[in-house]
Protein backbone atom coordinates (compact mmCIF):
# COMPACT_ATOMS: atom_id res chain seq x y z
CA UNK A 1 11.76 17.62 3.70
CA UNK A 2 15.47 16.96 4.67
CA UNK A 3 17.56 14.88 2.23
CA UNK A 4 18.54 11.23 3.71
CA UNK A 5 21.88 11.29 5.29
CA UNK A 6 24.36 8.77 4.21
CA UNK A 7 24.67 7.85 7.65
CA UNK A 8 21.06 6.43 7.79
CA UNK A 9 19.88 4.04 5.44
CA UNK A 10 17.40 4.93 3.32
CA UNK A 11 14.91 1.84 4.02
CA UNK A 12 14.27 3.30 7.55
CA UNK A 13 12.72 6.21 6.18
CA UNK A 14 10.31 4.13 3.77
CA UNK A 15 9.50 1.43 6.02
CA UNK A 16 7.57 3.04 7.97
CA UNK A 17 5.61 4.91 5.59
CA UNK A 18 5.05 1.06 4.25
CA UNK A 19 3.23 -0.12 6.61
CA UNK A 20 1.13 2.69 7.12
CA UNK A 21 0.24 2.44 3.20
CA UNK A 22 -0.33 -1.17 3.13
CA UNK A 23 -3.51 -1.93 5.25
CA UNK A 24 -5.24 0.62 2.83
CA UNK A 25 -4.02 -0.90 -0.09
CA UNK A 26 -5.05 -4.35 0.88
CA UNK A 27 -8.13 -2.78 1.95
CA UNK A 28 -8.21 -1.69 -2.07
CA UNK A 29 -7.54 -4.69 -3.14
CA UNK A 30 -9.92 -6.68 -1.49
CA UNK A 31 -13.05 -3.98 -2.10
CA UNK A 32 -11.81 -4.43 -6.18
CA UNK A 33 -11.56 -8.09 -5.99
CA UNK A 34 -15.38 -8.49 -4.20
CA UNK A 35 -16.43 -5.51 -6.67
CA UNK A 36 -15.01 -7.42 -9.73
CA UNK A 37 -16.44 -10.92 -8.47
CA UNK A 38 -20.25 -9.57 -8.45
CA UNK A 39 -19.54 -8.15 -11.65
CA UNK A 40 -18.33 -11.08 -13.26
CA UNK A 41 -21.01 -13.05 -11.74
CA UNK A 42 -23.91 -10.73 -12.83
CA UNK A 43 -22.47 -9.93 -16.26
């Protein structure tokens, strides 16, 4: 992996990798949140 040139912030290189990574994480989130609701409800 190169090192980020000065030239080029370094935001472009982690947006993108952002909004790959967030779908799945809200996807995460909401699976834990339904999981945790039954729980709660059961228990």
């Amino acid at each position: 992996m190169t090192p980020p040139t000065t030239s080029r912030p370094l935001a472009y290189d982690i947006a993108p990798a952002a909004t790959l990574e967030w779908p799945r994480l809200a996807r995460l989130l909401a699976a834990a949140a339904v999981i945790g609701a039954i729980i709660g409800s059961v228990g």
